[in-house]
N, C-alpha and C. Protein backbone atom coordinates (compact mmCIF):
# COMPACT_ATOMS: atom_id res chain seq x y z
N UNK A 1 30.10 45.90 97.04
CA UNK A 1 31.04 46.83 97.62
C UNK A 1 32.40 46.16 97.68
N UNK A 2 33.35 47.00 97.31
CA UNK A 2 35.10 46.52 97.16
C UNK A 2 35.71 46.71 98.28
N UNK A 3 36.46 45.79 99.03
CA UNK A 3 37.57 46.53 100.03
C UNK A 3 38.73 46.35 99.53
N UNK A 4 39.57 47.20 99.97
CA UNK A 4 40.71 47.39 99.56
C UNK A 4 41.89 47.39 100.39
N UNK A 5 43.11 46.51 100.35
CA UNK A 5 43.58 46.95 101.21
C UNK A 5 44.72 47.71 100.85
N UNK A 6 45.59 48.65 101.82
CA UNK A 6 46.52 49.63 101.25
C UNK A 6 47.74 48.80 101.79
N UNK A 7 48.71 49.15 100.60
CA UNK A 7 49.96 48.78 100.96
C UNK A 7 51.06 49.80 100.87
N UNK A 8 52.02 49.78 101.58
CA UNK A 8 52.97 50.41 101.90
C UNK A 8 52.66 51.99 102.41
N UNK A 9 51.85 51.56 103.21
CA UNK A 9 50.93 52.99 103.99
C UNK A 9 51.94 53.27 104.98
N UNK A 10 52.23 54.69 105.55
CA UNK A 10 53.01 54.96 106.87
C UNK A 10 52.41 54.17 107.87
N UNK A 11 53.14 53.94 108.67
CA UNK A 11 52.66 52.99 109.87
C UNK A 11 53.40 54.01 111.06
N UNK A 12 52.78 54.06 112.03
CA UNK A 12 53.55 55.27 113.34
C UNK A 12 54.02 56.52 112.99
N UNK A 13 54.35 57.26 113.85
CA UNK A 13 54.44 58.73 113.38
C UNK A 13 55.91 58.78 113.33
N UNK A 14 56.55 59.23 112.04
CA UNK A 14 57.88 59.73 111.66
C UNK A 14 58.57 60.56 112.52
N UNK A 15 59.85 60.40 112.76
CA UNK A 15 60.63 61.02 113.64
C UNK A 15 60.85 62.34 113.22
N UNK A 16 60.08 63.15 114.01
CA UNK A 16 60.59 65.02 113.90
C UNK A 16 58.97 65.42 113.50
N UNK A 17 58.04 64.56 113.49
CA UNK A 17 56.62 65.46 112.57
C UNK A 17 55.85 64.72 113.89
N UNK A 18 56.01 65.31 115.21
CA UNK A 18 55.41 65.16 116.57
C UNK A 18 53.71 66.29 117.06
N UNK A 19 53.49 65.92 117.45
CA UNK A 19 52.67 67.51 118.29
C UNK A 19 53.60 67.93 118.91
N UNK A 20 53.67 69.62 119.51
CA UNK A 20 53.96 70.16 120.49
C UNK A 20 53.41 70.94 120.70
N UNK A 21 53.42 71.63 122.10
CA UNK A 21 52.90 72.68 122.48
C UNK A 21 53.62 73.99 122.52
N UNK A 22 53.23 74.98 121.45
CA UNK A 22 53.68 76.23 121.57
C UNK A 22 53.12 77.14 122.69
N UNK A 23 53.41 78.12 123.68
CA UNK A 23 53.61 78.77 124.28
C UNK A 23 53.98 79.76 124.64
N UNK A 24 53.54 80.87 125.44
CA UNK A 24 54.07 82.41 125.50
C UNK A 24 53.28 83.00 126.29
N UNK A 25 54.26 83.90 127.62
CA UNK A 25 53.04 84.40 128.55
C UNK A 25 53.82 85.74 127.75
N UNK A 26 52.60 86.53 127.85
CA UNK A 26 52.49 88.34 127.34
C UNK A 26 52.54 89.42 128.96
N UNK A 27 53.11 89.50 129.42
CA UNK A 27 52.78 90.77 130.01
C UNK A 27 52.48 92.64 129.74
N UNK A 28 51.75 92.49 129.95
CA UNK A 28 50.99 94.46 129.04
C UNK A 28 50.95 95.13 130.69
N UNK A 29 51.53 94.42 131.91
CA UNK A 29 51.52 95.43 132.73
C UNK A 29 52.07 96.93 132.45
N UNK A 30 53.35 96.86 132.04
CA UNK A 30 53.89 98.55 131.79
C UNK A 30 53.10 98.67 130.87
N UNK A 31 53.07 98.05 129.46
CA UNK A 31 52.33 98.94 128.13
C UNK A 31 50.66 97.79 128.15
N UNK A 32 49.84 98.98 127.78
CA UNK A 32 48.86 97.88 127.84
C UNK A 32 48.27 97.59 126.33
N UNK A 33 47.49 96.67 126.18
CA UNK A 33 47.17 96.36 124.45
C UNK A 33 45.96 97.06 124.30
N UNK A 34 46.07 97.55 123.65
CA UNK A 34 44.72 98.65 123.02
C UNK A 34 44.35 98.31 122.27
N UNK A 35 42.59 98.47 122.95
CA UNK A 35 41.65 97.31 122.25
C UNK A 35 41.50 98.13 121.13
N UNK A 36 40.84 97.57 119.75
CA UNK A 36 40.36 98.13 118.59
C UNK A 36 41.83 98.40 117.57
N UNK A 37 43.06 98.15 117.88
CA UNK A 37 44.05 98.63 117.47
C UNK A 37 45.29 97.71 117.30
N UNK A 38 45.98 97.24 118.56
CA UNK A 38 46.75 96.93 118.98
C UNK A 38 46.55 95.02 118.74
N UNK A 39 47.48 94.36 117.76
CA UNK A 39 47.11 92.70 117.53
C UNK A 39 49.07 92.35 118.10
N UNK A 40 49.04 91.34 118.84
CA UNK A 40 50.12 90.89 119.21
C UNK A 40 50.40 89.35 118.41
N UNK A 41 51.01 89.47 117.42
CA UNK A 41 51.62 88.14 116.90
C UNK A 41 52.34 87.47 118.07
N UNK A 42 51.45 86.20 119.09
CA UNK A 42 51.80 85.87 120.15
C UNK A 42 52.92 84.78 119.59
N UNK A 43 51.82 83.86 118.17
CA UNK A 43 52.93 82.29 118.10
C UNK A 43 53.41 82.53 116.18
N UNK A 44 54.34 81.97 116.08
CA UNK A 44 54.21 82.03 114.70
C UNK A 44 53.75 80.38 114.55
N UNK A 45 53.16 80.68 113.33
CA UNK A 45 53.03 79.22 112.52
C UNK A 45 53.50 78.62 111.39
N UNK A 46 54.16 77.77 111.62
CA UNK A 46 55.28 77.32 110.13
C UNK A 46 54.11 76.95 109.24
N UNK A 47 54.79 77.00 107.86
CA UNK A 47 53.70 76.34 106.56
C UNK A 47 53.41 74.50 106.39
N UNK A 48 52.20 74.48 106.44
CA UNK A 48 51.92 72.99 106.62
C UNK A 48 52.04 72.39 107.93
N UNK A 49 50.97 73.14 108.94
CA UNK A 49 50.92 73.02 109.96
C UNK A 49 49.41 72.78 110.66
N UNK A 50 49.15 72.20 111.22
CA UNK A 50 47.84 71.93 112.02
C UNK A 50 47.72 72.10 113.34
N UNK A 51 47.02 73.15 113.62
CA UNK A 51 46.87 73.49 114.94
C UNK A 51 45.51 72.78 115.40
N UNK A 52 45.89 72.16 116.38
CA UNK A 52 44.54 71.30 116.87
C UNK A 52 43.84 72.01 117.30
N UNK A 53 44.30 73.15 118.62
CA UNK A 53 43.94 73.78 119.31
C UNK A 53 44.48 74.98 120.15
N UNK A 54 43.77 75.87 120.09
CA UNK A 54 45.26 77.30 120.79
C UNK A 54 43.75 77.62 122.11
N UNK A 55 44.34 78.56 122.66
CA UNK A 55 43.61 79.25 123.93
C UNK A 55 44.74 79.98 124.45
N UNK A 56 43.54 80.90 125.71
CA UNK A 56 44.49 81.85 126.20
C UNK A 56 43.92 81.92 127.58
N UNK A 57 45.10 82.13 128.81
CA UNK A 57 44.81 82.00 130.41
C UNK A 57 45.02 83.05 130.78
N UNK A 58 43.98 83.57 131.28
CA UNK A 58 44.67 84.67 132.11
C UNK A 58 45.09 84.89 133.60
N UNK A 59 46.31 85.28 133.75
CA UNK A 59 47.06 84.92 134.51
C UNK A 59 46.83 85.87 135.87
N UNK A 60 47.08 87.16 134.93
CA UNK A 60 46.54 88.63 136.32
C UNK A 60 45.75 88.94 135.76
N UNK A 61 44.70 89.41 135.98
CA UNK A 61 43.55 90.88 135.16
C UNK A 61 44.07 91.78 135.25
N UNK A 62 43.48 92.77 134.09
CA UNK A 62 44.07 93.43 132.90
C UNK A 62 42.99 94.53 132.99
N UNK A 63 41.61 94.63 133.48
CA UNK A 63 41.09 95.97 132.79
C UNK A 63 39.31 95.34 133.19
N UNK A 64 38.62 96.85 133.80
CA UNK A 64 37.37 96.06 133.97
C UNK A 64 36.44 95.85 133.35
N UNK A 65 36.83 96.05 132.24
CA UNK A 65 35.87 95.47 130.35
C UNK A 65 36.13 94.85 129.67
N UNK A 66 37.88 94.62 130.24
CA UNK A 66 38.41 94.02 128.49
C UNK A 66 37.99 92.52 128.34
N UNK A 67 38.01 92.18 127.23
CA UNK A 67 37.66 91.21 126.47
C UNK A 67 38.98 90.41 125.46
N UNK A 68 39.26 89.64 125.47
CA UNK A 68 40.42 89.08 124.77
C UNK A 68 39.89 88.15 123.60
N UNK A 69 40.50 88.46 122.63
CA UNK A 69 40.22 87.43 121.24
C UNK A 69 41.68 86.45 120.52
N UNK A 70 41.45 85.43 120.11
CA UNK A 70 42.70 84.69 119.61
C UNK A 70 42.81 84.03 118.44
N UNK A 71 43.32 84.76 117.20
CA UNK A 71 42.83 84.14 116.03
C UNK A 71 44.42 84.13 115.04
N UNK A 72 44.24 84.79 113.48
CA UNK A 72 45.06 85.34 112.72
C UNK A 72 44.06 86.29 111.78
N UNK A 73 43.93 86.23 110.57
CA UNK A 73 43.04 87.20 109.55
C UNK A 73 41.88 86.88 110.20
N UNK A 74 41.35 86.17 110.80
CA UNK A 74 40.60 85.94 111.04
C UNK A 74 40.46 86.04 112.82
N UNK A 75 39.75 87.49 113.64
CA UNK A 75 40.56 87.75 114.76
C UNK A 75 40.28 86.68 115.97
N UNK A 76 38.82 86.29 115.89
CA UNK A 76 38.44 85.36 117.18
C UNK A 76 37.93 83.98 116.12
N UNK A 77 39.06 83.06 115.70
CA UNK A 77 39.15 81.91 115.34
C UNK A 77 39.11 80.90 115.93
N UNK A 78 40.45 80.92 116.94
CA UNK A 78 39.63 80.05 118.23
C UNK A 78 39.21 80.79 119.44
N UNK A 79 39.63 81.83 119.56
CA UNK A 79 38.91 82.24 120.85
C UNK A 79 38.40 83.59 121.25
N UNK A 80 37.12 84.04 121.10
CA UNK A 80 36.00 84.59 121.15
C UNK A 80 35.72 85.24 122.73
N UNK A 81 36.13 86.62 122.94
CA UNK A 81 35.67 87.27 124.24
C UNK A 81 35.70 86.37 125.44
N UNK A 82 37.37 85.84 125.82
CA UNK A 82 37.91 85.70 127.29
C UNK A 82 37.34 87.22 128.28
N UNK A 83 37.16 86.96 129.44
CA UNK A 83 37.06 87.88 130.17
C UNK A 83 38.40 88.48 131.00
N UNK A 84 39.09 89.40 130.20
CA UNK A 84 40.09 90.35 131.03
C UNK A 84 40.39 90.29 132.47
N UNK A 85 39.38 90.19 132.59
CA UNK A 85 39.05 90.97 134.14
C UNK A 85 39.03 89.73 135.17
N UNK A 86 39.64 88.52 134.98
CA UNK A 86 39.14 87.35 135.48
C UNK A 86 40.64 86.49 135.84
N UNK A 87 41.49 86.85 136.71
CA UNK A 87 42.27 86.08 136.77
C UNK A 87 42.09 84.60 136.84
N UNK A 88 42.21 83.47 135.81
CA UNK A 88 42.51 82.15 136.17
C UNK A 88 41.46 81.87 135.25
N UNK A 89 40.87 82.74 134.52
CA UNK A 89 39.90 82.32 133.10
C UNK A 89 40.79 81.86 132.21
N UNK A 90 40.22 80.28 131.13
CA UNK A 90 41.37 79.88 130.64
C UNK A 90 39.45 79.71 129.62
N UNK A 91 40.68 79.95 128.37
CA UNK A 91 39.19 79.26 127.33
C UNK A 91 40.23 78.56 126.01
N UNK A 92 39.50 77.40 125.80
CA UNK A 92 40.61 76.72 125.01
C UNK A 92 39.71 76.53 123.47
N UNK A 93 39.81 77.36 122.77
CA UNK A 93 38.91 76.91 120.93
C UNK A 93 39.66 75.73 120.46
N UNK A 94 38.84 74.70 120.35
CA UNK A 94 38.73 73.72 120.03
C UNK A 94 38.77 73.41 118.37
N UNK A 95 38.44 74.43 117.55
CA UNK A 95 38.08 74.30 115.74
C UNK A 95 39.77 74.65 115.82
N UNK A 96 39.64 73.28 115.04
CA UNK A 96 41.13 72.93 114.41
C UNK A 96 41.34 74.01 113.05
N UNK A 97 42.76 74.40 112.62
CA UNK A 97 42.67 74.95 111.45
C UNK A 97 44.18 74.76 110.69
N UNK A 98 44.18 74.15 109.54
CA UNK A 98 45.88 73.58 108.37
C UNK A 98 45.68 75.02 108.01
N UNK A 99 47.02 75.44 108.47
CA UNK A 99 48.00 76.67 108.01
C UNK A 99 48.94 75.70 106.50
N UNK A 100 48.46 76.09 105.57
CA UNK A 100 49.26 75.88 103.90
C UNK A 100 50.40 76.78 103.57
N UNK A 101 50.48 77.77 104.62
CA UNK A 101 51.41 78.91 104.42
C UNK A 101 51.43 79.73 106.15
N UNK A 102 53.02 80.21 106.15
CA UNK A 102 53.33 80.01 107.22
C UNK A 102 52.03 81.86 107.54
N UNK A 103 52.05 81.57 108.80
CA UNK A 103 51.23 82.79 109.28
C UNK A 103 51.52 82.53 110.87
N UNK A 104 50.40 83.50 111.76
CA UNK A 104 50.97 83.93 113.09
C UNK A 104 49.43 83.72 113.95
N UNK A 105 49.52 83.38 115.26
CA UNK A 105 48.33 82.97 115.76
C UNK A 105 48.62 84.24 117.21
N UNK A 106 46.96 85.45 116.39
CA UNK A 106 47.53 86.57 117.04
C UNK A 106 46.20 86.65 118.57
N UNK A 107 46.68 87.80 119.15
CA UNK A 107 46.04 88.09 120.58
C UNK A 107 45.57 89.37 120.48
N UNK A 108 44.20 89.82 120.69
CA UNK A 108 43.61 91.38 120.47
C UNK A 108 43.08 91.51 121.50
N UNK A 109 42.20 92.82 121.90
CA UNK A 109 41.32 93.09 123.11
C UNK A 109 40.26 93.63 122.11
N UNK A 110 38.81 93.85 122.72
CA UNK A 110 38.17 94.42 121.70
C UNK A 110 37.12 95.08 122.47
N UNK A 111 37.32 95.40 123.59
CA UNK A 111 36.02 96.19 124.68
C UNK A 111 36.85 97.33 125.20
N UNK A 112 37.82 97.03 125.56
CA UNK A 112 38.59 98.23 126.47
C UNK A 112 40.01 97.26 126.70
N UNK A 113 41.43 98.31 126.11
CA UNK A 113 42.48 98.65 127.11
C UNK A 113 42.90 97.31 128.03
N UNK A 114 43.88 96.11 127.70
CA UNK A 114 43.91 94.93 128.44
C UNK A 114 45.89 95.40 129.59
N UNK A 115 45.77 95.50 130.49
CA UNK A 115 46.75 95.80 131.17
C UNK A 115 47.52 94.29 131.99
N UNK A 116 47.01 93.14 131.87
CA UNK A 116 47.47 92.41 132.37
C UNK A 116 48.51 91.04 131.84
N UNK A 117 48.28 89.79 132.44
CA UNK A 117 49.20 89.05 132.04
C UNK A 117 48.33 87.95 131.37
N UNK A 118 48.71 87.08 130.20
CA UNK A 118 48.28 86.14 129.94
C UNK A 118 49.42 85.24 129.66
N UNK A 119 49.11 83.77 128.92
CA UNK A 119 49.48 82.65 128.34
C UNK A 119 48.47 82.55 127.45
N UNK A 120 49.20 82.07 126.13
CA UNK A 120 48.72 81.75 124.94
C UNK A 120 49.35 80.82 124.38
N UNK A 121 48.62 79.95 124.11
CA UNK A 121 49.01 78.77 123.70
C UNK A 121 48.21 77.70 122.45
N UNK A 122 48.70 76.91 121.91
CA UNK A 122 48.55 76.04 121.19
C UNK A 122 49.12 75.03 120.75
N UNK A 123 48.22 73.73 120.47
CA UNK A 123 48.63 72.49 119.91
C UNK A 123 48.74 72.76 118.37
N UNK A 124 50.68 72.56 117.99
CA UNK A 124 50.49 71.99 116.66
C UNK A 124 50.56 71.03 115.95
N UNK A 125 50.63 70.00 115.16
CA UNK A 125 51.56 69.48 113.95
C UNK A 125 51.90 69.63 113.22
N UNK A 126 53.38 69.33 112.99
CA UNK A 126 53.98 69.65 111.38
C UNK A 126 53.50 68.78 110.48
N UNK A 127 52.71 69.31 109.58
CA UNK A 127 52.25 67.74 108.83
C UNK A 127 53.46 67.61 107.49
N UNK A 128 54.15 68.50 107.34
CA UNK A 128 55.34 68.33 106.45
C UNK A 128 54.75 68.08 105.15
N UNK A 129 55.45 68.24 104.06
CA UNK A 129 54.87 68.10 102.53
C UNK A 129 53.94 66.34 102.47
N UNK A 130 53.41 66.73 101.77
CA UNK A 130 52.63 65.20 101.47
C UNK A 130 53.65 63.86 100.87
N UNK A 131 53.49 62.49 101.74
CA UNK A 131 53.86 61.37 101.25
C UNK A 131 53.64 61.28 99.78
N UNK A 132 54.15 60.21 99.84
CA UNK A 132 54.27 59.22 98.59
C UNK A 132 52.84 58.36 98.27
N UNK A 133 52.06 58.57 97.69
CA UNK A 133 50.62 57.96 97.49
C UNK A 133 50.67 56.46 97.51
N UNK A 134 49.94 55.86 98.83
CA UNK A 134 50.24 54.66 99.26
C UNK A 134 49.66 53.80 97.76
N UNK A 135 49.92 52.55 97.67
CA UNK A 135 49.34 51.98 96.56
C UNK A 135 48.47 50.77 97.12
N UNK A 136 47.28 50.84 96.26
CA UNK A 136 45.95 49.74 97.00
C UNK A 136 46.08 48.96 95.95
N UNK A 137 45.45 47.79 96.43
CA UNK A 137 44.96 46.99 95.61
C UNK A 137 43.64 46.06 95.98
């Protein structure tokens, strides 16, 4: 077996390609989100991006069925039937997912009619176009 060692590999993380936390509370008190219908593009996501992790809190309850989902084409990606109805329910999806092209990390209801307040959130990184291919020897 060969080891190898790499040279001229990045060492520490480059200035401007950080995590942060994106963020956004929704209020649907006056209008409410209608389940089966209604998708709220809560975050956008730039291209070449890694979301570690998104979730959603709910802040007031919203409805005594609804159900909340948090995804993009894909509707409950990270997060799969929050309970509406539950002020201070927080569920955080954990399955990481690289956005290659920019897209939007959206918010649905899917039982009944969501009238209340949330926060939606997520960890990203910019992973920025690919380096320079370190050279081994």
């Amino acid at each position: 077996m060969a080891t190898y060692t790499i040279t001229n590999g990045a060492v520490g993380v480059p200035a401007g390609e950080k995590a942060h936390l994106a963020q956004v509370v929704l209020d649907f008190s006056s209008t409410a989100l209608v389940a089966g219908t209604d998708v709220v593009q809560a975050l956008e996501v730039p291209a070449n991006t890694l979301v570690v992790c998104a979730g959603i809190e709910v802040i007031t309850a919203g409805g005594a069925t609804s159900v909340l989902d948090l995804g993009d084409t894909t509707v409950d990606r990270f997060v799969t039937d929050v309970d509406g109805n539950t002020a201070g329910a927080i569920e955080i999806g954990t399955a990481s997912w690289l956005y290659t092209s920019a897209d939007t990390i959206d918010l649905s209801a899917d039982t009944a009619n969501f009238a209340g307040k949330v926060r939606v959130f997520a960890v990203m990184v910019p992973m920025g176009s690919a380096p320079t291919a370190a050279a081994f020897a």
